[in-house]
Structure formats: C-alpha cells, structure tokens
C-alpha atoms as a PDB file:
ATOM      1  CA  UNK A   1       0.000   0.000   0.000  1.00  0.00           C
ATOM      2  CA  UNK A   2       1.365   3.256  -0.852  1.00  0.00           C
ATOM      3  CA  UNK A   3       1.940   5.819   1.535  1.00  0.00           C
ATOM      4  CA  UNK A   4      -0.305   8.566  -0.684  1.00  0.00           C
ATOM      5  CA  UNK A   5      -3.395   6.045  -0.194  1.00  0.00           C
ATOM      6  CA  UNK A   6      -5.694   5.767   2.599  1.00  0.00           C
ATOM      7  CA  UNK A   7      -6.824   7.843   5.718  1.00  0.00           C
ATOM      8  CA  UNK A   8      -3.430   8.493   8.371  1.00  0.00           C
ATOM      9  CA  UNK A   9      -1.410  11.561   9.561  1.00  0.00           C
ATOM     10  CA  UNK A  10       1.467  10.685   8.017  1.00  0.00           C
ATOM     11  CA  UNK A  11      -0.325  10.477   4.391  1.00  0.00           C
ATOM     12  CA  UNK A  12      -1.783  13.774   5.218  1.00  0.00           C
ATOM     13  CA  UNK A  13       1.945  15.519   6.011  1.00  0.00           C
ATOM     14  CA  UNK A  14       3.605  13.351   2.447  1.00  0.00           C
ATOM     15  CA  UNK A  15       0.920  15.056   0.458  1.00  0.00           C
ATOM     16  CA  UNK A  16       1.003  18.803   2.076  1.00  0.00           C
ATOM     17  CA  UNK A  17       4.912  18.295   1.613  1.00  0.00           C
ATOM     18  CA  UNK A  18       4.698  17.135  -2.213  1.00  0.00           C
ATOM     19  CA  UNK A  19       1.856  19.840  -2.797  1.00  0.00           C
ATOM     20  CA  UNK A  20       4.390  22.666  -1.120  1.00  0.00           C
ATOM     21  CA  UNK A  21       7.204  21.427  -2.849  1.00  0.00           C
ATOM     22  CA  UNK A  22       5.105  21.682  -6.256  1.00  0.00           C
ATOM     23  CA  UNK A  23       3.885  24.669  -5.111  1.00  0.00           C
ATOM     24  CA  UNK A  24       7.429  26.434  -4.817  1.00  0.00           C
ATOM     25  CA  UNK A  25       8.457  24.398  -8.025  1.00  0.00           C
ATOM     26  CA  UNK A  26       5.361  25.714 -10.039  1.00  0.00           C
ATOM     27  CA  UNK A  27       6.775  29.311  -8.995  1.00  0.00           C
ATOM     28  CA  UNK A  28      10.398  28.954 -10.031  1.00  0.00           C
ATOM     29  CA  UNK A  29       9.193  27.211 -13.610  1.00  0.00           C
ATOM     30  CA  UNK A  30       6.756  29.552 -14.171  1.00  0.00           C
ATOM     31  CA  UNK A  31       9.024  32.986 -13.494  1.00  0.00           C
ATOM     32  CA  UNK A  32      11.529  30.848 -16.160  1.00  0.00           C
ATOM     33  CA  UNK A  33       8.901  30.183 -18.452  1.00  0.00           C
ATOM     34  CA  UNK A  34       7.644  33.740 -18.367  1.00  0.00           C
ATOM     35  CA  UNK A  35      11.446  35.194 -18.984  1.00  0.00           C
ATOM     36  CA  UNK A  36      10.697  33.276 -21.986  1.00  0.00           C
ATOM     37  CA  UNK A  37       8.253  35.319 -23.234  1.00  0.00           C
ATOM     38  CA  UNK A  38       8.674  38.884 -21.133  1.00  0.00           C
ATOM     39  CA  UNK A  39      10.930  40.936 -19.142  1.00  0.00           C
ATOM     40  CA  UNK A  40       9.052  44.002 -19.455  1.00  0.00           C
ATOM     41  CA  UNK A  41       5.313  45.104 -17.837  1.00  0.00           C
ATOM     42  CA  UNK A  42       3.791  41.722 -19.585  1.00  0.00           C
ATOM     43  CA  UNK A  43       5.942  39.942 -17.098  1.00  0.00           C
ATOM     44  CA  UNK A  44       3.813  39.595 -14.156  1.00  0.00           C
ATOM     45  CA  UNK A  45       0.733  38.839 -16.119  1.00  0.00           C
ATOM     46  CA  UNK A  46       2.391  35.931 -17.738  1.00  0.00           C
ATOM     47  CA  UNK A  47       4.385  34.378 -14.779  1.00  0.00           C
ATOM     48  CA  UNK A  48       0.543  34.537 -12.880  1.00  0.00           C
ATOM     49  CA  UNK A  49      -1.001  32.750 -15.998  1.00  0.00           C
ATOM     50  CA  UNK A  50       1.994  29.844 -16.123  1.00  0.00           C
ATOM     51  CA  UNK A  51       1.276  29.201 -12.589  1.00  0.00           C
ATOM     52  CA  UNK A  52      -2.119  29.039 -12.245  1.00  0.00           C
ATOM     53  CA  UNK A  53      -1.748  26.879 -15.065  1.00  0.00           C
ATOM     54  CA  UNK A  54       1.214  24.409 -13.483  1.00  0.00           C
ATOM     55  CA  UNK A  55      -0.706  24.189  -9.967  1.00  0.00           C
ATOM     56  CA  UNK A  56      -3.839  23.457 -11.419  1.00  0.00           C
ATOM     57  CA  UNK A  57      -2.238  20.393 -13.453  1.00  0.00           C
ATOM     58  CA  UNK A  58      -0.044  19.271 -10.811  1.00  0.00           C
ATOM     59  CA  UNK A  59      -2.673  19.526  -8.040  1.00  0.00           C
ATOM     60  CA  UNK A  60      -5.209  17.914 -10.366  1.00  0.00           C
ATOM     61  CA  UNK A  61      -2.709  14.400 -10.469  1.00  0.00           C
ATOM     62  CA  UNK A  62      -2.454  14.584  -6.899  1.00  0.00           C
ATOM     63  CA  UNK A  63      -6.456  14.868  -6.524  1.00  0.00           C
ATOM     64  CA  UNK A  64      -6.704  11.990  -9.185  1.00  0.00           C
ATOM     65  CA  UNK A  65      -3.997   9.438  -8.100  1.00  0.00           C
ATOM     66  CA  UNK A  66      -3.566  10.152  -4.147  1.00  0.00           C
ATOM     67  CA  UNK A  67      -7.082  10.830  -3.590  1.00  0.00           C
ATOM     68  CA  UNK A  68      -9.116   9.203  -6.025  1.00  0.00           C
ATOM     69  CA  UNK A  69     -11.104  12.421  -6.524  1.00  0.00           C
ATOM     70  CA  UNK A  70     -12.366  12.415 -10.726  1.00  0.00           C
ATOM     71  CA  UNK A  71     -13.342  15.992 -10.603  1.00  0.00           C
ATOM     72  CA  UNK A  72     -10.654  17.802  -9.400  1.00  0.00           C
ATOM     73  CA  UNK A  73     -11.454  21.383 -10.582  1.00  0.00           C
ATOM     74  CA  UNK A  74     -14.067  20.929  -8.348  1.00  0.00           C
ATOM     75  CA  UNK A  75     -12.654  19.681  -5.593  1.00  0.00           C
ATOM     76  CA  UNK A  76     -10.167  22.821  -5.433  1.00  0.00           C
ATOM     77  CA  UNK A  77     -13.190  24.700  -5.560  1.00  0.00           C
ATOM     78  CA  UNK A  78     -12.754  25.880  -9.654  1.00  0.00           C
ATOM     79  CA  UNK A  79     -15.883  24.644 -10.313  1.00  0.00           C
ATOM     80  CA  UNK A  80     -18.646  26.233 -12.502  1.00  0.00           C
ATOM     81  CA  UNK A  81     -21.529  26.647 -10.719  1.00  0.00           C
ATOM     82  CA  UNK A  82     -24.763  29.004 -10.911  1.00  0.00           C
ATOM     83  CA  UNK A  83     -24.332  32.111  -8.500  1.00  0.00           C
ATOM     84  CA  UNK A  84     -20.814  31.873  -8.919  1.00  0.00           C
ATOM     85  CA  UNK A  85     -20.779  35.167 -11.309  1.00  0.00           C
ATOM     86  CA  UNK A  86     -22.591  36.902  -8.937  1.00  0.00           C
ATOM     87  CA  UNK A  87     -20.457  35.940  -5.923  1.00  0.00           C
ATOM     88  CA  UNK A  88     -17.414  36.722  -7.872  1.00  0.00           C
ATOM     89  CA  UNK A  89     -18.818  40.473  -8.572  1.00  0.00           C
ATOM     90  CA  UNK A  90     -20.009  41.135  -4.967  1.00  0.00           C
ATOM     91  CA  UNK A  91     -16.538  39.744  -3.536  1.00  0.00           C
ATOM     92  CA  UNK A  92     -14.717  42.039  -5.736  1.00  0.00           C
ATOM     93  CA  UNK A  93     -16.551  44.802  -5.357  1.00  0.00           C
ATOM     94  CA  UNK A  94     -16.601  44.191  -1.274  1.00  0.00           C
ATOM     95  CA  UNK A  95     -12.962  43.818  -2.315  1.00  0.00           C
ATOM     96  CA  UNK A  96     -11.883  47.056  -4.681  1.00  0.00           C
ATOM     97  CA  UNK A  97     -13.924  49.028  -1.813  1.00  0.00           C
ATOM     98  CA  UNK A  98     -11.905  47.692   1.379  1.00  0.00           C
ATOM     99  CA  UNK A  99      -8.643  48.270  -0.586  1.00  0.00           C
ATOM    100  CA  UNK A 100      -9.709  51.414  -1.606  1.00  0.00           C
ATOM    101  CA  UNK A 101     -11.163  52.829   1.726  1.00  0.00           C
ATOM    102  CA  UNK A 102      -8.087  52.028   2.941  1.00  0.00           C
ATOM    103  CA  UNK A 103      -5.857  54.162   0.450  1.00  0.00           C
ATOM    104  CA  UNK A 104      -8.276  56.694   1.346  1.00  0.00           C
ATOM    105  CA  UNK A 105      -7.228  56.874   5.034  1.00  0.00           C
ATOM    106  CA  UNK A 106      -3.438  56.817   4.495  1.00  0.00           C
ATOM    107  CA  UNK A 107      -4.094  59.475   1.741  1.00  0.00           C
ATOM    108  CA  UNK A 108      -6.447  61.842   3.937  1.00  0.00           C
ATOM    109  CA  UNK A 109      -3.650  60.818   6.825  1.00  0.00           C
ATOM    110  CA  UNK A 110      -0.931  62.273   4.581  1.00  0.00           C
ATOM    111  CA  UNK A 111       1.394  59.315   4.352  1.00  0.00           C
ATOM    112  CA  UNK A 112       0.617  58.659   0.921  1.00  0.00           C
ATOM    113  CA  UNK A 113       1.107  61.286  -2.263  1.00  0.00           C
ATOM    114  CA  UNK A 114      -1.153  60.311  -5.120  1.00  0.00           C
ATOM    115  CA  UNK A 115      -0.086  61.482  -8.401  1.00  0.00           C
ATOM    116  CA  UNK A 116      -2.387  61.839 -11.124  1.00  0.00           C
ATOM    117  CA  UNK A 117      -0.452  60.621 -14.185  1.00  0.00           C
ATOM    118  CA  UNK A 118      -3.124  60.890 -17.593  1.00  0.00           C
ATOM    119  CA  UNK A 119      -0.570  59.416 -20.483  1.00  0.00           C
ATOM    120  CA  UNK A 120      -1.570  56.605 -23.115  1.00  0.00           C
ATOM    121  CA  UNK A 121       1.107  54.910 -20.890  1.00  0.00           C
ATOM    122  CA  UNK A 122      -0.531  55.120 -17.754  1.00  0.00           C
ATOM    123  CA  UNK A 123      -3.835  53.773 -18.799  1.00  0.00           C
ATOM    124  CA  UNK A 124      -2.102  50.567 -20.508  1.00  0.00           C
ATOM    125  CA  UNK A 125      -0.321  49.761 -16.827  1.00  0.00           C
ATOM    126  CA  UNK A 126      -3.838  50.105 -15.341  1.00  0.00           C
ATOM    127  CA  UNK A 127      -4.992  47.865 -17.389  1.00  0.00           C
ATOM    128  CA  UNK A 128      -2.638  45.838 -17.176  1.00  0.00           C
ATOM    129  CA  UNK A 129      -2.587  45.980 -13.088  1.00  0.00           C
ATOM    130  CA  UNK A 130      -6.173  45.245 -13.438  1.00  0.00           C
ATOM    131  CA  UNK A 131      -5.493  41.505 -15.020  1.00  0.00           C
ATOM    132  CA  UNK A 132      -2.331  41.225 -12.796  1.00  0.00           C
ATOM    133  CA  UNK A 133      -4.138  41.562  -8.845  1.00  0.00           C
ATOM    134  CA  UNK A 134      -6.888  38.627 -10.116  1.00  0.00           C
ATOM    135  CA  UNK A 135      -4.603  36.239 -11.456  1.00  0.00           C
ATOM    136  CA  UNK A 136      -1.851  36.776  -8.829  1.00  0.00           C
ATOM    137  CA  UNK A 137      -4.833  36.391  -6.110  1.00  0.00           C
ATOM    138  CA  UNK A 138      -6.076  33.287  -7.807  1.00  0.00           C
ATOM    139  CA  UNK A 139      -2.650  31.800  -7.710  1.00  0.00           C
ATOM    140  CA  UNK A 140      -2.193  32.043  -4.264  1.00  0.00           C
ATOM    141  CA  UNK A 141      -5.896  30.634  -3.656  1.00  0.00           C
ATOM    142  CA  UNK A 142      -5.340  27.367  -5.840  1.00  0.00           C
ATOM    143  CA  UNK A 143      -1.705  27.238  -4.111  1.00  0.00           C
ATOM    144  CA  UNK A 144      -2.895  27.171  -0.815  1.00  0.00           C
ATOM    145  CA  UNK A 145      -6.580  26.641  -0.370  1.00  0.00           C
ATOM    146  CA  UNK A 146      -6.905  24.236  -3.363  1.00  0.00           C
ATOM    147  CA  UNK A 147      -5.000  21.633  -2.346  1.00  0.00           C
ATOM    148  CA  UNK A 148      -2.239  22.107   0.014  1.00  0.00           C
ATOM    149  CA  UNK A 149      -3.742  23.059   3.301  1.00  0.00           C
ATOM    150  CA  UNK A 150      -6.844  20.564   2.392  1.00  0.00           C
ATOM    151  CA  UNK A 151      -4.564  17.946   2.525  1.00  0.00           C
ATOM    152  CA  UNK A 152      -3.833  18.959   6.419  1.00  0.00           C
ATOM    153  CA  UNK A 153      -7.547  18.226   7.686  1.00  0.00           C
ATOM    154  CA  UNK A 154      -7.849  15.356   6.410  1.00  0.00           C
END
C-alpha cells in the first residue's frame, strides 16, 4: 500500500509536503517560463497565468492518483456553478472598496502622495494591473486553499 493512499497523519503531512514542494516548483518554472516570453510590464501577467496553469495540473494528479477524486477542478473549488458570477462580482466589489477605503485613510492621513499621471502609458499599466491583482490572487488561492492546506484536515 502506498503511503499517498488511505486515511493516516502521516499520508496527510507526504501530500502537504509534495503539494508545497510543487507549489514552490510551479513558482520557479513559471518565473523561467515567463522570462521566456517577457521581461518588461507583460511579465507579471504571464508568470501569474503559467502558474495558475502548473498548480492546477499538478494539483489535479495529486487529486486523481492520491485521492481518487475524478473531478478535481471541483474539488479545489474551480468549479462552474450558478451564482458563482454573482459571488465573484459582490466579492470584488466588497474587495476594490476595502482596498480602496483604505488608500483613502493613508491618503487623507498624509502618508501617501497620489499622483495623477493621464498618459496613453498610464492607462495601458492600469490595465494591465487590473489583469495582474486577479490572477496573482487566484494563484495564491489554488496554491494554498486548493490543495495544500486541504490535505492537512484530512
């Protein structure tokens, strides 16, 4: 019997090791992978996007041959699902506004200098920020909510 198969502690422990150690791996690969393609502003975007990409497939063969799971989109919780637009818009938006009332405070404090900067330029890194804070957020969810730290309750 393997030691990936079957209820125990120590199973739980192998698989939140492999899962961190694919988890750091996925990182490193995908900021070589994205070198490949960008060292400029498109940088961030694509490193995001290659590791989203590499957790998702290495955490769906862990799902499939550790746990005998044969949806494992939706066992990280990547599932499509009705509501799920609407919860995405409300979190963001709950989101965007706690971020921003925040700014506001250190702004109105003083501690922060906001520049207004209205170039062609400007808009295309807002933009691009825009695509950059989702992707680097769901990156971090899939690394540690979709299957790492799952692995530690069971």
């Amino acid at each position: 019997m393997s030691l990936f198969r079957g209820p125990g502690r120590v199973r739980a422990w192998l698989s939140f090791l492999f899962a961190a150690g694919w988890m750091v791996a996925a990182y490193f690969l995908s900021a070589t992978a994205a070198h490949g393609f960008s060292h400029g502003t498109l940088f961030p975007l694509i490193l995001n996007v290659f590791e989203i990409f590499l957790l998702i497939l290495g955490y769906s063969y862990m799902e499939m041959s550790w746990d005998n799971v044969h949806e494992p989109l939706r066992a990280m919780g990547l599932a499509v699902r009705t509501g799920a637009a609407r919860e995405f818009a409300l979190g963001a938006a709950i989101g965007w506004g706690m971020v921003t009332a925040v700014f506001l405070v250190i702004v109105l404090i003083g501690h922060f200098y906001v520049r207004f900067w209205n170039s062609s330029r400007a808009w295309q890194l807002l933009v691009l920020q825009i695509l950059v804070v989702p992707a680097g957020s769901l990156a971090a969810e899939i690394a540690f909510r979709g299957y790492t730290c799952q692995e530690l309750i069971h």
